[in-house]
C-alpha atoms as a PDB file:
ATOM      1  CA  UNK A   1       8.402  -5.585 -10.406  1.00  0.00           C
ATOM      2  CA  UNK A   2       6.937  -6.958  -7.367  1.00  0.00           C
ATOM      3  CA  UNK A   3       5.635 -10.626  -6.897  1.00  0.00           C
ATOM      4  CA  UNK A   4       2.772 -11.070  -3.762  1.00  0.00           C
ATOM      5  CA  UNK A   5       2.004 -14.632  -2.652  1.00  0.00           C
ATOM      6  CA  UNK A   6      -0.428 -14.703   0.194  1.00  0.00           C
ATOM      7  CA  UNK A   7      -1.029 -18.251   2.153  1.00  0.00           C
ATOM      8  CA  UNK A   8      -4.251 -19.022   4.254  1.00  0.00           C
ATOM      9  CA  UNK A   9      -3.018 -19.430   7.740  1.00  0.00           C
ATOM     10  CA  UNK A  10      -4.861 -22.413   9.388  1.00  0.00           C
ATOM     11  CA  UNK A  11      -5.957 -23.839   5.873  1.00  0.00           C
ATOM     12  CA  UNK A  12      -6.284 -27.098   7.329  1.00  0.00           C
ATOM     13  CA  UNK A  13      -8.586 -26.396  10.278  1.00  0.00           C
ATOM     14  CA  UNK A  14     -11.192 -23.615   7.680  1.00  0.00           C
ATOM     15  CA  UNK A  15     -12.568 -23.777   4.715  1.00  0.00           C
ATOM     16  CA  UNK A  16     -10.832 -22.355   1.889  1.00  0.00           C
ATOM     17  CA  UNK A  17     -11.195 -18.480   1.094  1.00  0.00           C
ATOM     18  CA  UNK A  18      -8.862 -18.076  -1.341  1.00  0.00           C
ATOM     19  CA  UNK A  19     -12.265 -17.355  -4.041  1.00  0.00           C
ATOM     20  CA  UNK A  20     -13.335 -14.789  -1.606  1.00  0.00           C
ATOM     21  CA  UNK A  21     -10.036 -13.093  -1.242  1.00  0.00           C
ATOM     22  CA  UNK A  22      -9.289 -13.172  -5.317  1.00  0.00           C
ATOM     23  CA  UNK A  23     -12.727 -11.331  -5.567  1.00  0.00           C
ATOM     24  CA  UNK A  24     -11.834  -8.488  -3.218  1.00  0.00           C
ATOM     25  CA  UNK A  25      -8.493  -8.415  -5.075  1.00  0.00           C
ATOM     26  CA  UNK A  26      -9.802  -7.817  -8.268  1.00  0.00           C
ATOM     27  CA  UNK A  27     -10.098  -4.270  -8.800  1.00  0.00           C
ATOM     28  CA  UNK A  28      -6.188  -4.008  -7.856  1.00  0.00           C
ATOM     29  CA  UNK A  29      -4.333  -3.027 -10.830  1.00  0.00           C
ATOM     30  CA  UNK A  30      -2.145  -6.032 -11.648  1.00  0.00           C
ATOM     31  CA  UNK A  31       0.087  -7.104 -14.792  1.00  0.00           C
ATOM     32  CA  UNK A  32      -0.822 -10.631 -14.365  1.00  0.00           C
ATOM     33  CA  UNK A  33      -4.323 -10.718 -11.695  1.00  0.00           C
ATOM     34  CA  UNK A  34      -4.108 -12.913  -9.058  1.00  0.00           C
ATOM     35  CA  UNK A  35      -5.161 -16.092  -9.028  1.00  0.00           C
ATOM     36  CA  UNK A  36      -4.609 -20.080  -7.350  1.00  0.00           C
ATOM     37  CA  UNK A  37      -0.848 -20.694  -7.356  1.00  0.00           C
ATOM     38  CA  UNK A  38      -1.063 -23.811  -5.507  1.00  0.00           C
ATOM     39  CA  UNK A  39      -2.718 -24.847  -2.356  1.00  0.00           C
ATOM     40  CA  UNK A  40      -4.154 -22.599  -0.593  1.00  0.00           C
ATOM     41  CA  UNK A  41      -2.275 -19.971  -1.972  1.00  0.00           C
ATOM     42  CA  UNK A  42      -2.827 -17.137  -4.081  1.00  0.00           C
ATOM     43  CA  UNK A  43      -0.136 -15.100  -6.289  1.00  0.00           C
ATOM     44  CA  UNK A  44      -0.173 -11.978  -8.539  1.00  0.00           C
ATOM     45  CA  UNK A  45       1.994  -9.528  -9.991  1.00  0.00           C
ATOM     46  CA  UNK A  46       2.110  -6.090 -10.237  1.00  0.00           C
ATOM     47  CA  UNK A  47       4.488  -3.126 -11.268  1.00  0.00           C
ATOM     48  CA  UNK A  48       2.672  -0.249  -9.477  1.00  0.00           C
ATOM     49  CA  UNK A  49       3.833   0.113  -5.852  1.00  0.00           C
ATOM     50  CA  UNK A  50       0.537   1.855  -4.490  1.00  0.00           C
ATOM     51  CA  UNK A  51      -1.069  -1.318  -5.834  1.00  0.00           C
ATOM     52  CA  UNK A  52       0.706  -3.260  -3.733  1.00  0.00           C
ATOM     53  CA  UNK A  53       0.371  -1.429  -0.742  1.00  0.00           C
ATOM     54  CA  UNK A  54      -3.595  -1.406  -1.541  1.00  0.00           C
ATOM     55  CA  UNK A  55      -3.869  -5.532  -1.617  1.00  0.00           C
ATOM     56  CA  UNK A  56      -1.497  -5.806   1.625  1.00  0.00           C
ATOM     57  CA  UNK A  57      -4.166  -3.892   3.479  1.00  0.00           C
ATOM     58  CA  UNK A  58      -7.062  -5.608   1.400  1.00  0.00           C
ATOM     59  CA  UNK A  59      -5.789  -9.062   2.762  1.00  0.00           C
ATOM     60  CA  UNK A  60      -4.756  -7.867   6.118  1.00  0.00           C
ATOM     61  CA  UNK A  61      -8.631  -6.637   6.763  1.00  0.00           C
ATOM     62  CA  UNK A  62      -9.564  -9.558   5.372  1.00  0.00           C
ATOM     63  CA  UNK A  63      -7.513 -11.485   7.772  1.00  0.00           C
ATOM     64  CA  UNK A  64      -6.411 -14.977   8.254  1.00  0.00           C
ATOM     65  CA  UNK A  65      -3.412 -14.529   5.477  1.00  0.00           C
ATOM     66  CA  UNK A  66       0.235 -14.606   5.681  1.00  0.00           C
ATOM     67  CA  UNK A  67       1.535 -12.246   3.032  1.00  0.00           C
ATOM     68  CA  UNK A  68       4.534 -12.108   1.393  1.00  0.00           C
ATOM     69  CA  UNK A  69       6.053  -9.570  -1.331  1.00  0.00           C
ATOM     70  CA  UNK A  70       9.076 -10.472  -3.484  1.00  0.00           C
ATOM     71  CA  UNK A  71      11.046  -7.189  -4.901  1.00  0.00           C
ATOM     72  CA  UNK A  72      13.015  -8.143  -8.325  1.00  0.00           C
ATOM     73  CA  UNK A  73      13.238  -9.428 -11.907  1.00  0.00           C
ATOM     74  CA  UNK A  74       9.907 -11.297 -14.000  1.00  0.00           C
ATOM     75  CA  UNK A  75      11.107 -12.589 -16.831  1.00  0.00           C
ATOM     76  CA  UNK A  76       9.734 -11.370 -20.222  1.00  0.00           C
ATOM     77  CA  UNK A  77       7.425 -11.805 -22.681  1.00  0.00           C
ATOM     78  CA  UNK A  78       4.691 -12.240 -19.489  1.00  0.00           C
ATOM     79  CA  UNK A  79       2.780 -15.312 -19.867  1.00  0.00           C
ATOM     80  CA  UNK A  80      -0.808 -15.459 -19.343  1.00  0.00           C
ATOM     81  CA  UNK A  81      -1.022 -16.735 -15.707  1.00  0.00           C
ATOM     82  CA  UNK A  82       1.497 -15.955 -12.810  1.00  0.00           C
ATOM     83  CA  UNK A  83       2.147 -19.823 -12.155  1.00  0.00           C
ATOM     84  CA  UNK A  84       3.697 -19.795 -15.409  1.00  0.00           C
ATOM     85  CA  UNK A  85       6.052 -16.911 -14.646  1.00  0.00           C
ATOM     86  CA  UNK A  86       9.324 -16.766 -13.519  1.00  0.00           C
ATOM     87  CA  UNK A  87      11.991 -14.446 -12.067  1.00  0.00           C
ATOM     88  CA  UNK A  88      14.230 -13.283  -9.223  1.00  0.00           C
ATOM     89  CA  UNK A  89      10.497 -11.908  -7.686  1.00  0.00           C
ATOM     90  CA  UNK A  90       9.134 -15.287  -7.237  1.00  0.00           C
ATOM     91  CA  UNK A  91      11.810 -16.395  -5.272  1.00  0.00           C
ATOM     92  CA  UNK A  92      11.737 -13.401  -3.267  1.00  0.00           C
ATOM     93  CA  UNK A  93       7.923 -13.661  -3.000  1.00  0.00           C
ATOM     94  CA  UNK A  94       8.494 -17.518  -1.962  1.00  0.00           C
ATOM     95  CA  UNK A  95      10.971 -16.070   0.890  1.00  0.00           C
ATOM     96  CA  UNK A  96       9.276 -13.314   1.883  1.00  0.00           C
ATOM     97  CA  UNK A  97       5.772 -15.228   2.770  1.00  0.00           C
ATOM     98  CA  UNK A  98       7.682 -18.120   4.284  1.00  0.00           C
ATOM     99  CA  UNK A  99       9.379 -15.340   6.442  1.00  0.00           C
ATOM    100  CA  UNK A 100       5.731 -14.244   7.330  1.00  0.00           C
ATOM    101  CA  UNK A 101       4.639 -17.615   8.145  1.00  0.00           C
ATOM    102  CA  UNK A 102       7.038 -16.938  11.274  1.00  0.00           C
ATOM    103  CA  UNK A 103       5.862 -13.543  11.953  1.00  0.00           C
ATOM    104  CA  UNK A 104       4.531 -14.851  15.251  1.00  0.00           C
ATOM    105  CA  UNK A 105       2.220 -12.221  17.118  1.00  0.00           C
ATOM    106  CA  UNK A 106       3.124  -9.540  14.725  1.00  0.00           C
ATOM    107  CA  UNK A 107       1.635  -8.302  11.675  1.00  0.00           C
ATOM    108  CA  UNK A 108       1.733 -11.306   9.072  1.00  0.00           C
ATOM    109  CA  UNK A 109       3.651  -9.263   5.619  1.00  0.00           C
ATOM    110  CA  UNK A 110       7.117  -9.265   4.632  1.00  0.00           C
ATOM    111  CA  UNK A 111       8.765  -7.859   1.979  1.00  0.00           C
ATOM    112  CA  UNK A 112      11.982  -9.576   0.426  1.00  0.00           C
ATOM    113  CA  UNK A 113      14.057  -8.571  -2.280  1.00  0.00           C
ATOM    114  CA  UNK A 114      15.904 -10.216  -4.785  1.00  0.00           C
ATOM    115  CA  UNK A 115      18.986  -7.318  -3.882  1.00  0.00           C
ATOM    116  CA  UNK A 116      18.372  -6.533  -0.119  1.00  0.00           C
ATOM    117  CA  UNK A 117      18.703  -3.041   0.712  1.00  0.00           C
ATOM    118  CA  UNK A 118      17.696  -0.792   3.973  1.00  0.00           C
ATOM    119  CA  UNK A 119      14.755   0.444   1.433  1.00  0.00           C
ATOM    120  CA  UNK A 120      13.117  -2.792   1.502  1.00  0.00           C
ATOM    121  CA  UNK A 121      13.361  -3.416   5.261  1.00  0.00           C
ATOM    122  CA  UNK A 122      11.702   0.011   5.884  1.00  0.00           C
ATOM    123  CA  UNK A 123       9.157  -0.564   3.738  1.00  0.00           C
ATOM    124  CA  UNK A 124       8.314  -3.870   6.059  1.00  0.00           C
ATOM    125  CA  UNK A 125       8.508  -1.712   8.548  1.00  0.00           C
ATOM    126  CA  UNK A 126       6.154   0.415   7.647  1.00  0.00           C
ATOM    127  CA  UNK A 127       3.517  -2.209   6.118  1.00  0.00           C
ATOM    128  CA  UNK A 128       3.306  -3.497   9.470  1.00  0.00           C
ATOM    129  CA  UNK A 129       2.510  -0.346  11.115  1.00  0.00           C
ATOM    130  CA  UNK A 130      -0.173   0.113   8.737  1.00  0.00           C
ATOM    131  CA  UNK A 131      -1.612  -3.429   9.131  1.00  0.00           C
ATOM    132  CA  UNK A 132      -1.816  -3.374  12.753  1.00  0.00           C
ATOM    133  CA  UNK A 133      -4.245  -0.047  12.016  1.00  0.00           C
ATOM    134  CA  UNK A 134      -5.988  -2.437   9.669  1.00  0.00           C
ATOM    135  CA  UNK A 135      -6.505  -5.408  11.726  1.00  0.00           C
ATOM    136  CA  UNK A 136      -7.548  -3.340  14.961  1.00  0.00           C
ATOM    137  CA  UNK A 137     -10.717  -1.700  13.684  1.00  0.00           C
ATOM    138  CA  UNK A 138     -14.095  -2.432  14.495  1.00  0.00           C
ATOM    139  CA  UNK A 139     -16.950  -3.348  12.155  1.00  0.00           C
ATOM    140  CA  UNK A 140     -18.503  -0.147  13.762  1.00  0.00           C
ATOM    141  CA  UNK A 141     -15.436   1.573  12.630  1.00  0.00           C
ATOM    142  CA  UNK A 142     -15.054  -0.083   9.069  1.00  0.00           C
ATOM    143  CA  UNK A 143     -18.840   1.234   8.646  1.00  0.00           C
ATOM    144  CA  UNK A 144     -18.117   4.151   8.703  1.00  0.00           C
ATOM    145  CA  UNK A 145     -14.463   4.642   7.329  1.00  0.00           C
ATOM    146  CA  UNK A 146     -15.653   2.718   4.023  1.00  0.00           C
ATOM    147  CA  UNK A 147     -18.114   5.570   3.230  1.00  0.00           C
ATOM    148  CA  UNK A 148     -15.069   8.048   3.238  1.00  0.00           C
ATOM    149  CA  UNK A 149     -12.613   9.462   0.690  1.00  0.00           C
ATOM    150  CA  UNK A 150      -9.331   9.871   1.352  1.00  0.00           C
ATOM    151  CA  UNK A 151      -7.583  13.459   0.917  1.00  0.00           C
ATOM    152  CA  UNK A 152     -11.344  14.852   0.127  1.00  0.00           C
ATOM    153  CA  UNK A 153     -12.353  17.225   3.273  1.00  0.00           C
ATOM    154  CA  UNK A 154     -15.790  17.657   4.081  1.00  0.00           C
ATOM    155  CA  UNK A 155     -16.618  14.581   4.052  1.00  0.00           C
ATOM    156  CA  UNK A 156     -17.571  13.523   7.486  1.00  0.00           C
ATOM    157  CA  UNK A 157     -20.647  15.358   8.212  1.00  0.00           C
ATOM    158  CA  UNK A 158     -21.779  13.985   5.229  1.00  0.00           C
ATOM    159  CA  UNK A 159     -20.955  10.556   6.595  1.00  0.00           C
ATOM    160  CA  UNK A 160     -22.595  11.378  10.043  1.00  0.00           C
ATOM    161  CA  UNK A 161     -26.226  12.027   8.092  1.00  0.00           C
ATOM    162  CA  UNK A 162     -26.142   9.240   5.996  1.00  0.00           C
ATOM    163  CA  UNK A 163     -25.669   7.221   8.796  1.00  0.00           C
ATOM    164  CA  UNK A 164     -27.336   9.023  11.279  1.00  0.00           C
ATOM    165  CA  UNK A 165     -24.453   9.728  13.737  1.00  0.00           C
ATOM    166  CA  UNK A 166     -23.150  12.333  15.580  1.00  0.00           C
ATOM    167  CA  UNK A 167     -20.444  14.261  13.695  1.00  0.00           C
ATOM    168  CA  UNK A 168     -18.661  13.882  16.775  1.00  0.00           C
ATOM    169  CA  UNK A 169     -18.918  10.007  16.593  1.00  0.00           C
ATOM    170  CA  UNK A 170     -17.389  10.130  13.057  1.00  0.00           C
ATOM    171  CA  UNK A 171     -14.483  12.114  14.103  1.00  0.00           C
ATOM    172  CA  UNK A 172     -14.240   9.939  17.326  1.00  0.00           C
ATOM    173  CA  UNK A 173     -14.192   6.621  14.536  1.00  0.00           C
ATOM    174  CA  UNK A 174     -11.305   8.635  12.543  1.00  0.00           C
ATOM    175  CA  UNK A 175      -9.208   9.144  15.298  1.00  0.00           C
ATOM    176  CA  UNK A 176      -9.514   6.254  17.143  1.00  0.00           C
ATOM    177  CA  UNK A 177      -8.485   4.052  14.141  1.00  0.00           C
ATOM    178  CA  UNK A 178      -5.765   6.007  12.757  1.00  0.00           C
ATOM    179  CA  UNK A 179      -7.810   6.021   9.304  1.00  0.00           C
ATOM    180  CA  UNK A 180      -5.821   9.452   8.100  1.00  0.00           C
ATOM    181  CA  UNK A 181      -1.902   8.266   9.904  1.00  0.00           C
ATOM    182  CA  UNK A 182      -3.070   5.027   7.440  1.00  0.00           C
ATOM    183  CA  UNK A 183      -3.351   7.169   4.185  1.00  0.00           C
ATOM    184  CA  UNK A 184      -0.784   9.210   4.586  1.00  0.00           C
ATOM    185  CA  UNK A 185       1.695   5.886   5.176  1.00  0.00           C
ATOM    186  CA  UNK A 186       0.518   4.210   2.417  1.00  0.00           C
ATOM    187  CA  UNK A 187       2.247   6.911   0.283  1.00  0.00           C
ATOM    188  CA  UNK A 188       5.705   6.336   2.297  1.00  0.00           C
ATOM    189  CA  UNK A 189       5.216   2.737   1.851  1.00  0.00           C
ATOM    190  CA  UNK A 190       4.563   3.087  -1.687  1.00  0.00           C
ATOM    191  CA  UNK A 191       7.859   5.016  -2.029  1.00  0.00           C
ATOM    192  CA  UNK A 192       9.799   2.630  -0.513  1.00  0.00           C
ATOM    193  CA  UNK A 193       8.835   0.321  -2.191  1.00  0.00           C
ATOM    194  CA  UNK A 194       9.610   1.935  -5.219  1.00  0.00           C
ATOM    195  CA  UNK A 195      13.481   2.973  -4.418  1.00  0.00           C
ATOM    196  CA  UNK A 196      13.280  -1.179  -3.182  1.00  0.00           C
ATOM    197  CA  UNK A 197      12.398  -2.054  -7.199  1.00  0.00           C
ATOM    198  CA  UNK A 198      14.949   0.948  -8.288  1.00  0.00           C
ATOM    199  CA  UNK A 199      17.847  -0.903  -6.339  1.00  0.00           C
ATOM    200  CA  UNK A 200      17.025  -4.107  -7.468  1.00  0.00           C
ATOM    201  CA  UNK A 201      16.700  -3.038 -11.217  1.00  0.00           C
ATOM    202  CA  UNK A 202      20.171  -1.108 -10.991  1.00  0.00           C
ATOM    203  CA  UNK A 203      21.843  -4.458  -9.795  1.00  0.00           C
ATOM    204  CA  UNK A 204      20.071  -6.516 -12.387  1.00  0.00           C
END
């Protein structure tokens, strides 16, 4: 399974978003939703890797966050809140968002597993080149990206009239912010991150 604790960078000097942030997480699919672990921090935990992927770049837009996700064993029967959990996951999630904490100038995510394994470093790898598409887009370019589908075709000119925009300026948005290299990544991270969980479950 995979753990996610995500910190508020600067807490101390902003007000607290960790409300706002659980809102835009909650149509993630989770096994136990996020919520307030402590602080001004916020943990969930979820079994499907594309969900993951989906609330890395959720948070990462949303910036501010240092994000950490912990590969590994939740113990069972699942209680009702993630606080109350426990497992090898939580202590990778615990390593993995102090590791991001350090992240300097770099994307803020890393992934940490309760086995390591060159699966779980690529799938770092890759979350970070995905978040620093994320992070560099425009509001100009969010406006119009959030009105498209992924893997449907068509649908820019249909974009361009809503809005009133070239179909040229549409395509221009698309390319400059790497909206389709994004989608199609989020599938290798997702598998990844998968063959991570496999690893750690054969070693468990």
């Amino acid at each position: 399974m995979f753990v996610m604790t995500i910190d508020q960078r600067n807490s101390r000097e902003s007000v607290d978003r960790v409300p706002v942030l659980i809102e835009r997480l909650s149509g993630v699919s989770t096994l136990l939703a996020f919520e307030r672990s402590i602080g001004d921090e916020l943990q969930g935990v979820l079994e499907d890797a594309n969900s993951v992927v989906e609330a890395t770049m959720l948070a990462l837009r949303d910036g501010g966050w240092h994000i950490g996700i912990g590969v590994g064993e939740v113990r069972q029967p699942l209680p009702q809140h993630s606080r109350e959990a426990q497992g090898g996951a939580f202590i990778a999630a615990r390593e993995a968002v102090e590791r991001a904490k350090k992240s300097g100038n770099r994307v803020p995510v890393s992934v940490y597993g309760a086995i390591p394994s060159k699966q779980i470093d690529a799938a770092e790898s890759v979350l970070r080149l995905l978040g620093g598409l994320v992070m560099a887009r425009s509001a100009a370019e969010w406006r119009i990206l959030d009105q498209l589908t992924p893997g449907q075709r068509g649908t820019q000119a249909e974009v361009a009239e809503s809005l009133k925009l070239s179909p040229q300026a549409v395509s221009n948005a698309v390319r400059r912010s790497g909206w389709l290299e994004e989608w199609s990544g989020r599938e290798a991270a997702a598998l990844l991150l998968e063959l991570a969980d496999q690893t750690v479950a054969e070693w468990s």
